[in-house]
C-alpha atoms as a PDB file:
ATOM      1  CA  UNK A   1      33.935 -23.669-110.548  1.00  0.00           C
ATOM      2  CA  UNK A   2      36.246 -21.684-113.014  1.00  0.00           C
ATOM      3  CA  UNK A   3      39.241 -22.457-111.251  1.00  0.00           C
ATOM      4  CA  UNK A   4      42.033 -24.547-112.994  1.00  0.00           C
ATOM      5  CA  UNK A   5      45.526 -25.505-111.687  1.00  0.00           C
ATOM      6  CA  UNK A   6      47.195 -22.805-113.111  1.00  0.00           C
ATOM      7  CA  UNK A   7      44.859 -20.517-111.386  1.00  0.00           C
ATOM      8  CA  UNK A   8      47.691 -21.106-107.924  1.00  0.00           C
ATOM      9  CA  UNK A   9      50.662 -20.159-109.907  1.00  0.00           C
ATOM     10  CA  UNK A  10      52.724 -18.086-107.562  1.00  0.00           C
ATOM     11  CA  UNK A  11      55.778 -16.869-106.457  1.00  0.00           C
ATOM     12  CA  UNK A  12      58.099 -18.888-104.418  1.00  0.00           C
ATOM     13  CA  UNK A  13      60.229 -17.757-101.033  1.00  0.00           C
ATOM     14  CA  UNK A  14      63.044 -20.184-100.127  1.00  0.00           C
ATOM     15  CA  UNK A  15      66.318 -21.208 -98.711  1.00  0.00           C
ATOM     16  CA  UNK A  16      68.893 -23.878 -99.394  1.00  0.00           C
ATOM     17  CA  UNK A  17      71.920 -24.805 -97.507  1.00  0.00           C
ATOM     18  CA  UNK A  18      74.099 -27.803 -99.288  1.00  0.00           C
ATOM     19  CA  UNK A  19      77.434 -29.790 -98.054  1.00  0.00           C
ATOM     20  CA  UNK A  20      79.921 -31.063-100.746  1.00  0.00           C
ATOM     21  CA  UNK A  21      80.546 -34.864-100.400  1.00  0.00           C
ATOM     22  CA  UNK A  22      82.436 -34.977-102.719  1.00  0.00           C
ATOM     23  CA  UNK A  23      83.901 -32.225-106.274  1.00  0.00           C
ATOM     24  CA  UNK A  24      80.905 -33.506-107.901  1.00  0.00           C
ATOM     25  CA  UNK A  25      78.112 -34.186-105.178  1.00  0.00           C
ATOM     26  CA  UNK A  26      76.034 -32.188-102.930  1.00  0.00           C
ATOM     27  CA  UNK A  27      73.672 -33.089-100.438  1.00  0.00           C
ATOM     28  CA  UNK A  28      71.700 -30.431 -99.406  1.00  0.00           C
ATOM     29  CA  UNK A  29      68.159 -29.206 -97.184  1.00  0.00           C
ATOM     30  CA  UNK A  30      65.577 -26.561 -99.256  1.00  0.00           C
ATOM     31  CA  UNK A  31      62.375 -25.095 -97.391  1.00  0.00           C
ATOM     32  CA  UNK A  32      60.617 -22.835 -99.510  1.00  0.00           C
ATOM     33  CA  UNK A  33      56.920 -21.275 -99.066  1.00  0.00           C
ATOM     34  CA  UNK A  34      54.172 -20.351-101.835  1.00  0.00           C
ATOM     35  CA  UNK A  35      51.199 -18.967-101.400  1.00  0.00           C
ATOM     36  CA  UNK A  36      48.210 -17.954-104.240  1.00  0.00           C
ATOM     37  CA  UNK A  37      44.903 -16.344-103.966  1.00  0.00           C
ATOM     38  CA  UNK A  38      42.078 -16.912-106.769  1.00  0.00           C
ATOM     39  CA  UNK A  39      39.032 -15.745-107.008  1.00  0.00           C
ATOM     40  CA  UNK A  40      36.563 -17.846-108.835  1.00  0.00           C
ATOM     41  CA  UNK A  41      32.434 -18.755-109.690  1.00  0.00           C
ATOM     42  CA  UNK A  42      29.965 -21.563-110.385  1.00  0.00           C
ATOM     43  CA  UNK A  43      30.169 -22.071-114.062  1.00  0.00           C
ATOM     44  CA  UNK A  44      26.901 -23.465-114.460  1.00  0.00           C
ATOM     45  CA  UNK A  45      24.559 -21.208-111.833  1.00  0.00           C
ATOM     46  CA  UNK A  46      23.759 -17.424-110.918  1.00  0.00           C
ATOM     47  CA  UNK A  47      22.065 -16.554-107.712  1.00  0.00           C
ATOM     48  CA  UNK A  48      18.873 -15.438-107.785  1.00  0.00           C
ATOM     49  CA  UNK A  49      19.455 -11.892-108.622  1.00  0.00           C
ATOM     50  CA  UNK A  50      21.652 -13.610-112.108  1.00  0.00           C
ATOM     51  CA  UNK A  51      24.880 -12.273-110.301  1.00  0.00           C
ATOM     52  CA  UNK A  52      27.601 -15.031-110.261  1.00  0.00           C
ATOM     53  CA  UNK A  53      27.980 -17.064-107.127  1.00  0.00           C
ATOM     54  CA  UNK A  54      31.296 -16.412-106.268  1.00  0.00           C
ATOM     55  CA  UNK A  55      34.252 -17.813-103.720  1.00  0.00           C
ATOM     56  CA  UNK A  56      37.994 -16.804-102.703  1.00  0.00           C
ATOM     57  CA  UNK A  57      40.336 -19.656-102.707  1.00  0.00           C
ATOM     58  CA  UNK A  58      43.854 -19.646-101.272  1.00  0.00           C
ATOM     59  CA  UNK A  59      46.606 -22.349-101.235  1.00  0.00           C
ATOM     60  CA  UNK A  60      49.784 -22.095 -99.164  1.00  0.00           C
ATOM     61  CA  UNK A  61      52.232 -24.365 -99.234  1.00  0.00           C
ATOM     62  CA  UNK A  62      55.725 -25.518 -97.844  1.00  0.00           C
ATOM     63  CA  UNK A  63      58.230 -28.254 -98.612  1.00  0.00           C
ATOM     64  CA  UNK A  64      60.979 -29.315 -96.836  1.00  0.00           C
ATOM     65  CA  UNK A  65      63.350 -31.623 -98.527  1.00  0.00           C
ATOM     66  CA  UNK A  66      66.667 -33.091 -98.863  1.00  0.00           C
ATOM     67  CA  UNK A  67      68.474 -32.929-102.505  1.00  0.00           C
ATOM     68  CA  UNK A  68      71.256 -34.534-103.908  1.00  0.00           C
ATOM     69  CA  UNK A  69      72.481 -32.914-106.842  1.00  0.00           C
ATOM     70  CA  UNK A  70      75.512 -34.433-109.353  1.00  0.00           C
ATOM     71  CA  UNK A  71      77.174 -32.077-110.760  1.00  0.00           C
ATOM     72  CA  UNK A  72      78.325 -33.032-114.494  1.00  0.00           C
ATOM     73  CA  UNK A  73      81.695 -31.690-114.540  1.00  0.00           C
ATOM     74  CA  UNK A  74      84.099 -30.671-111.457  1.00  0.00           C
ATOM     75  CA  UNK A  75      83.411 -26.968-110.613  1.00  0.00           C
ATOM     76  CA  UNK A  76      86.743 -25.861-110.107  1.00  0.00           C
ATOM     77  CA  UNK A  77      90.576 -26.992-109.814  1.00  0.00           C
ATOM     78  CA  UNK A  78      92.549 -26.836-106.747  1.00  0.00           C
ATOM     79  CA  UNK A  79      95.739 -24.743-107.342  1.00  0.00           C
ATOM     80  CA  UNK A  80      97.490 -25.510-104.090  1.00  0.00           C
ATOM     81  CA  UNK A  81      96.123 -26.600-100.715  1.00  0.00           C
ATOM     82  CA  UNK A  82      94.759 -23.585 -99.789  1.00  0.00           C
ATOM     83  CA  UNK A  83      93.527 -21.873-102.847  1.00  0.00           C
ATOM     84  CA  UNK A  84      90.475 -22.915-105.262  1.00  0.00           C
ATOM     85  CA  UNK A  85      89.550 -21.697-108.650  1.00  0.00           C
ATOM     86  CA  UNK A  86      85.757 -21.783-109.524  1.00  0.00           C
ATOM     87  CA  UNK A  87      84.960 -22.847-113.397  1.00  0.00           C
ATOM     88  CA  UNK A  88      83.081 -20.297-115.031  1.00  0.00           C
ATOM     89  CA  UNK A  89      79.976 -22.392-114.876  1.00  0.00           C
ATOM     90  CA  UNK A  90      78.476 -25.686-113.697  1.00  0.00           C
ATOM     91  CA  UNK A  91      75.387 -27.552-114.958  1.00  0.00           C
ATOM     92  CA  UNK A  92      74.134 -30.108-112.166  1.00  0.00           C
ATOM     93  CA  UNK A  93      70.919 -33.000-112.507  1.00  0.00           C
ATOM     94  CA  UNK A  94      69.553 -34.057-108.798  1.00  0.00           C
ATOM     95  CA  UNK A  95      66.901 -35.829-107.292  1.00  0.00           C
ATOM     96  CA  UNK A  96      65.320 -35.250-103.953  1.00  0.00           C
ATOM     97  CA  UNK A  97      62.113 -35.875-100.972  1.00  0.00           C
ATOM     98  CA  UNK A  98      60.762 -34.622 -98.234  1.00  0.00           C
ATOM     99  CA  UNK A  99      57.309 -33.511 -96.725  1.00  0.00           C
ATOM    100  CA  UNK A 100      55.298 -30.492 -98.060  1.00  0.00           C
ATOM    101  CA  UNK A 101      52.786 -29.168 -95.561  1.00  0.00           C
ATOM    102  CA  UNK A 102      49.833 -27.106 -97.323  1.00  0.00           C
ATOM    103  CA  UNK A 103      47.036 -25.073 -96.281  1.00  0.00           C
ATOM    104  CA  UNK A 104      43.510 -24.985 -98.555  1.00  0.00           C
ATOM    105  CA  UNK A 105      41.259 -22.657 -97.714  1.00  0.00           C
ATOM    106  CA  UNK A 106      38.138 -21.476 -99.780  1.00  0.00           C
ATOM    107  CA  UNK A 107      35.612 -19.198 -98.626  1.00  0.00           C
ATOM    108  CA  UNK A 108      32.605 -17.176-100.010  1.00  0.00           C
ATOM    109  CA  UNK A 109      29.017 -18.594-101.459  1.00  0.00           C
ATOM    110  CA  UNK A 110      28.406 -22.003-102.623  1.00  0.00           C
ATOM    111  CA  UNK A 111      25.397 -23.841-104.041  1.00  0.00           C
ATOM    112  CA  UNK A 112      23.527 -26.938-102.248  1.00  0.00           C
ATOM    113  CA  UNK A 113      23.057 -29.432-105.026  1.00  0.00           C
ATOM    114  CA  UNK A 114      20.396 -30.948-102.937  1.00  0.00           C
ATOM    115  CA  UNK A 115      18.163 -28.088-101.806  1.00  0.00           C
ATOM    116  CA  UNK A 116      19.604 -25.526-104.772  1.00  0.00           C
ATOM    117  CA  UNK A 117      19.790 -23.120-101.910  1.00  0.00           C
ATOM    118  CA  UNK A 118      22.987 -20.532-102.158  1.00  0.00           C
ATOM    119  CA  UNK A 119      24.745 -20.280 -98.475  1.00  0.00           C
ATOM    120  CA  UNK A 120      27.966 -18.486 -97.697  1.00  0.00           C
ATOM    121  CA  UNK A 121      30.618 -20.919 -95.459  1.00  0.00           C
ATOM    122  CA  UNK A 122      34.349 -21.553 -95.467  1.00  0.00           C
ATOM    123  CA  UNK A 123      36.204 -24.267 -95.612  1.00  0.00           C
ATOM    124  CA  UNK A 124      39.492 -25.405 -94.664  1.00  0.00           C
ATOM    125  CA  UNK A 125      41.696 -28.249 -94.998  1.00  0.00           C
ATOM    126  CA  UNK A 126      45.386 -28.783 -93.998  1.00  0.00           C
ATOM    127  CA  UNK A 127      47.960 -31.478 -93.776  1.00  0.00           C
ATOM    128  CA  UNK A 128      51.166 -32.490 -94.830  1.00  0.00           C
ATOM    129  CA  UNK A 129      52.291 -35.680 -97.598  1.00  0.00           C
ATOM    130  CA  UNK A 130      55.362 -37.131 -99.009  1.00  0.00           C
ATOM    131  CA  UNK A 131      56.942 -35.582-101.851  1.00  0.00           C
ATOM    132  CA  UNK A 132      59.580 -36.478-104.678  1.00  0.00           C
ATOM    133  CA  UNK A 133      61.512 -34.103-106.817  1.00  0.00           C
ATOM    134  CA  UNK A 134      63.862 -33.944-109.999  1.00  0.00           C
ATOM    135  CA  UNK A 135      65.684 -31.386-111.270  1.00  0.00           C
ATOM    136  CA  UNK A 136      68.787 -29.561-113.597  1.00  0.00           C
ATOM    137  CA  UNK A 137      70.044 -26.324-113.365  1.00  0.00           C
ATOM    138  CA  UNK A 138      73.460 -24.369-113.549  1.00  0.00           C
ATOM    139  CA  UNK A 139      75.903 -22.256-111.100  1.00  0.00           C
ATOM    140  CA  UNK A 140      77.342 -19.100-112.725  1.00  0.00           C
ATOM    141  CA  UNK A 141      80.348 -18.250-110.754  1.00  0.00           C
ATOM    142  CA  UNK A 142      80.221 -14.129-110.048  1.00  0.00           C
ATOM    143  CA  UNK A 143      83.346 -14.736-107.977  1.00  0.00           C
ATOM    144  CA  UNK A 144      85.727 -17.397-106.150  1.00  0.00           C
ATOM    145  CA  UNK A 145      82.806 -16.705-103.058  1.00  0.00           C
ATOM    146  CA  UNK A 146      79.709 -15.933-104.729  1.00  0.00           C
ATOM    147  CA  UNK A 147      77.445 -17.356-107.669  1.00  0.00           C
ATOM    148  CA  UNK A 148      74.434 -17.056-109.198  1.00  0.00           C
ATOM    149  CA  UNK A 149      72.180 -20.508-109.616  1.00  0.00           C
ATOM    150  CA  UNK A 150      69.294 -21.217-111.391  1.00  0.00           C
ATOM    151  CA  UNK A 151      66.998 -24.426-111.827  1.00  0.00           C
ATOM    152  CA  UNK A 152      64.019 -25.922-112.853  1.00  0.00           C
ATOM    153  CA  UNK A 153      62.328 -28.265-110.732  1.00  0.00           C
ATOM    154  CA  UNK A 154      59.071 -30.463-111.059  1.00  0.00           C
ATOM    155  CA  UNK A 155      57.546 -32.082-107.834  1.00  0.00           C
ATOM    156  CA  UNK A 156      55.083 -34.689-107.163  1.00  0.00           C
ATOM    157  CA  UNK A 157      52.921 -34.770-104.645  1.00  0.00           C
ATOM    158  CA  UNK A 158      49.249 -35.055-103.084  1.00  0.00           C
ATOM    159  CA  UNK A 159      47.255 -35.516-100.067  1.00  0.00           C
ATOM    160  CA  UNK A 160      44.100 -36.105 -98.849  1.00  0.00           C
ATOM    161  CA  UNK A 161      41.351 -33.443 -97.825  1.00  0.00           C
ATOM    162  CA  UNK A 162      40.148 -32.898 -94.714  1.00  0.00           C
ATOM    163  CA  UNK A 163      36.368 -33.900 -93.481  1.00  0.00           C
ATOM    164  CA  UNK A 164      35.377 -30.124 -94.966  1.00  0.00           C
ATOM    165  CA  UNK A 165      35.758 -32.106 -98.393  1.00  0.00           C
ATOM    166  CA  UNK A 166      34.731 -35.476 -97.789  1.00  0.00           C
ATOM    167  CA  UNK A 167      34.247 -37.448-101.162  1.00  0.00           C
ATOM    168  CA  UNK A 168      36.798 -35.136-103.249  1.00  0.00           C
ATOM    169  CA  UNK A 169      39.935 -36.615-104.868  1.00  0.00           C
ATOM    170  CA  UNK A 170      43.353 -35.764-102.848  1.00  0.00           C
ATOM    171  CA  UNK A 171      44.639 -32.618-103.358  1.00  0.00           C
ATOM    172  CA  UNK A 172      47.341 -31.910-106.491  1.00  0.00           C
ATOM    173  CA  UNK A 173      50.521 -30.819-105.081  1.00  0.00           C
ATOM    174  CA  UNK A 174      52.638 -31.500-107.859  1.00  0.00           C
ATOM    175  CA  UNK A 175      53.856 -28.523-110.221  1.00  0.00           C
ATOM    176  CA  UNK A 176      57.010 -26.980-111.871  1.00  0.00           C
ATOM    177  CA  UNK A 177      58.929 -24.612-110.556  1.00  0.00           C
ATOM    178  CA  UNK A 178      61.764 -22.083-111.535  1.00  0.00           C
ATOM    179  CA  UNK A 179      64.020 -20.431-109.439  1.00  0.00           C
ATOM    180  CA  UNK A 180      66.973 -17.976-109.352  1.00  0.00           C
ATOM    181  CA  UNK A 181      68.776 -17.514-106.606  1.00  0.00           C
ATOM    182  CA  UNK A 182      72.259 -15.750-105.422  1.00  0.00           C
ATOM    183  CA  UNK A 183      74.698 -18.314-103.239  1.00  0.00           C
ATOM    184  CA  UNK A 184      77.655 -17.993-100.807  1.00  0.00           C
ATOM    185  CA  UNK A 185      80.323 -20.650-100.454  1.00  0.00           C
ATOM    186  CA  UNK A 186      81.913 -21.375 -98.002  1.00  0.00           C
END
């Protein structure tokens, strides 16, 4: 099929909620959701009128994991007890796991290698697998409440297919991601 891994590039909706352990550490709980849709052929065969055999795909997926992120200088200095000045800025390296949970679902016409008979089905798989992530970013402090964060992330994961794709490798989970987000402390 013309489909390649890039093909379920999307955008990604998520949340993040951290605890300070410590003026450098953070421990902290993400979910996020993604969700692509790709339309895509048979290389290699036309059906018989020579129009292309053709199928939607869609992959949705969500992790949920725990982070710990290290943050490589302190991100403020206490002035007294009660009052806290946020550094301009604040670069940060973490690692992290969870579970991502994913829905694969392609649908349209497909070819019987057997027979060479063209037959329109769907199929489905779902499940869940372990995943591991790394990651660096930076906080950009807007004020002594609010910031601005951005990071880049790359995750590994896979799992295997349901009975709809019996004798295909495990599914490719794994990927880069980029976010930018607006945060609140507390």
């Amino acid at each position: 099929m013309t489909l390649k891994k890039s093909d379920f590039n999307s955008v990604v909706f998520g949340g993040s909620f951290g605890v300070r352990v410590t003026n450098r550490v953070e421990v902290g709980l993400d979910v996020s959701y993604a969700n692509s849709n790709t339309r895509s052929e048979f290389r290699d065969w036309v059906d018989q009128d020579d129009l292309p055999i053709e199928q939607n795909t869609r992959l949705s997926w969500v992790p949920v994991t725990a982070t710990v992120k290290a943050y490589l200088w302190e991100r403020g200095r206490r002035i007294s007890q009660l009052a806290w000045i946020p550094w301009k800025w604040s670069p940060f390296i973490g690692v992290g796991g969870g579970r991502v949970y994913y829905t694969f679902k392609q649908n349209g016409d497909f070819v019987d290698f057997e027979t060479l008979e063209i037959f329109t089905d769907t199929f489905r798989s779902s499940g869940n697998s372990g995943i591991f992530h790394v990651l660096a970013g930076a906080e950009w402090s807007l004020s002594p409440r609010f910031y601005l964060t951005g990071e880049c992330r790359y995750s590994w994961a896979e799992a295997d297919m349901d009975s709809d794709f019996v004798g295909f490798d495990p599914i490719d989970l794994s990927g880069f991601q980029g976010t930018v987000g607006l945060a609140l402390r507390f």
